[in-house]
Every structure is written in structure tokens, then in C-alpha cells.
Protein backbone atom coordinates (compact mmCIF):
# COMPACT_ATOMS: atom_id res chain seq x y z
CA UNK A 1 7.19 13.44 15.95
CA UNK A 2 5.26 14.67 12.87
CA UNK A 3 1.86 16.45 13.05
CA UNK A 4 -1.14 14.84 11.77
CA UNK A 5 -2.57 15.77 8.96
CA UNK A 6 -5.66 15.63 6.41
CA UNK A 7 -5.00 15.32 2.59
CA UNK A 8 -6.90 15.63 -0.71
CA UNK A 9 -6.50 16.35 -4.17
CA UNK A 10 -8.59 18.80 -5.91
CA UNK A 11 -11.77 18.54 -3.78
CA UNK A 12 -11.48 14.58 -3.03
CA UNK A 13 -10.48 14.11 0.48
CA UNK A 14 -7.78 11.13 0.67
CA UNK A 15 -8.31 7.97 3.15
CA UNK A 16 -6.30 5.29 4.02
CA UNK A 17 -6.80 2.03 1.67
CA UNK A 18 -6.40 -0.32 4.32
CA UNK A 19 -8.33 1.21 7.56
CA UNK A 20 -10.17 4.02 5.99
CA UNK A 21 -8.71 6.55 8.20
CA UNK A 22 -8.70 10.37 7.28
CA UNK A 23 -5.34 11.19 9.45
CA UNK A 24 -1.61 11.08 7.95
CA UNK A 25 1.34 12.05 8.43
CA UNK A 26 3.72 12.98 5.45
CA UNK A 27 7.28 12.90 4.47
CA UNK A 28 9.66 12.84 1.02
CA UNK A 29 10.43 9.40 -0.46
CA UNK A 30 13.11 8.84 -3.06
CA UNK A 31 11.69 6.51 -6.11
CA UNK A 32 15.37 4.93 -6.11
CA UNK A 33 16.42 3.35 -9.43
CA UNK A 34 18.56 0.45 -9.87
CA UNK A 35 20.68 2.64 -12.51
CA UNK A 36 21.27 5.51 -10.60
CA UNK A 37 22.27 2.93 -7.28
CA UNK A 38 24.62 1.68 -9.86
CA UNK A 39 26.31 4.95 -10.84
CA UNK A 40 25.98 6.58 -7.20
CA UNK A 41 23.88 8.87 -8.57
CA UNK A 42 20.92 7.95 -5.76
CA UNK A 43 20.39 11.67 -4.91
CA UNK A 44 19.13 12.57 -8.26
CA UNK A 45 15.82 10.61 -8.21
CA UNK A 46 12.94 11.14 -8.54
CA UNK A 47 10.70 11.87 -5.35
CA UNK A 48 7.09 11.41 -4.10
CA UNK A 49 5.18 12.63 -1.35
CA UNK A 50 4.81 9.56 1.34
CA UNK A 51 1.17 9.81 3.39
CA UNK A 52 1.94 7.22 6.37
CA UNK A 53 -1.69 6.06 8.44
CA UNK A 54 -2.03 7.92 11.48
CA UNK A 55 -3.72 4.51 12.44
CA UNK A 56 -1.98 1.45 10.71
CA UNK A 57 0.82 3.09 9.33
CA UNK A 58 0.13 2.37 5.58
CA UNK A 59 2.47 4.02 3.59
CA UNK A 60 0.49 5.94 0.44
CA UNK A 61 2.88 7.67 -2.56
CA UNK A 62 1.94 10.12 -4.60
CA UNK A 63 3.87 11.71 -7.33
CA UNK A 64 1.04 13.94 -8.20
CA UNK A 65 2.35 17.65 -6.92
CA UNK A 66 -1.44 18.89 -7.05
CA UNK A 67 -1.72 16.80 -3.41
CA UNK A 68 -2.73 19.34 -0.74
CA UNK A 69 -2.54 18.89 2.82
CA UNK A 70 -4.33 20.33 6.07
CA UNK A 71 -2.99 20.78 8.96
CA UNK A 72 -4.97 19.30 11.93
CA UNK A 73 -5.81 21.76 15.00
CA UNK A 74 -4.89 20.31 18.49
């Protein structure tokens, strides 16, 4: 299973918009076009980081590459 993690971009921590948590856990999503479904060309979108609630599971995207994230200490 993923790690938890904290997020924030610049110095503005990022919370969850539904629960107001402070824990995520992140993975790549695709931004999958209809026209590149259509030509089988799926593997050449465009991608965003995906922040999923540690708590509700609320998925966040953000295309903005200036995202940073923290590793949480167990």
C-alpha cells in the first residue's frame, strides 16, 4: 500500500476539499482524450499528479509540477 503523505505548493499546505484532512496518498493519472482513445494513441497524454484522501478517499488532480510532497514519519 502507498505511504501517506503531506502536500503543498509553494508554502500553502494542501487539504482535502471534502473532509479537510492534511494526509494523501499520490499516484500518476492520465488526462485521457477522446482523440487520442480514437487513434490508440492513449499513452501519449497528458498526466497529472492524483492526491487520494487518506480519510475519504477524494481524489485531488493537479497538473501544476510545482506540487511538493512530504513524506510522513511512522
Amino acid at each position: 500500500m502507498a505511504k501517506p503523505v503531506h502536500a503543498a505548493i509553494g508554502e500553502k499546505p494542501i487539504r482535502c476539499q471534502v473532509c479537510d484532512n492534511d494526509t494523501f496518498r499520490e499516484r500518476e493519472v492520465k488526462l485521457n482524450s477522446t482523440g487520442m482513445e480514437f487513434f490508440n494513441m492513449a499513452w501519449a497524454n497528458e498526466s497529472a499528479n492524483g492526491l487520494i484522501c487518506w480519510t475519504c478517499g477524494y481524489v485531488h488532480l493537479f497538473v501544476n509540477r510545482d506540487i511538493r510532497l512530504y513524506r510522513i514519519r511512522e
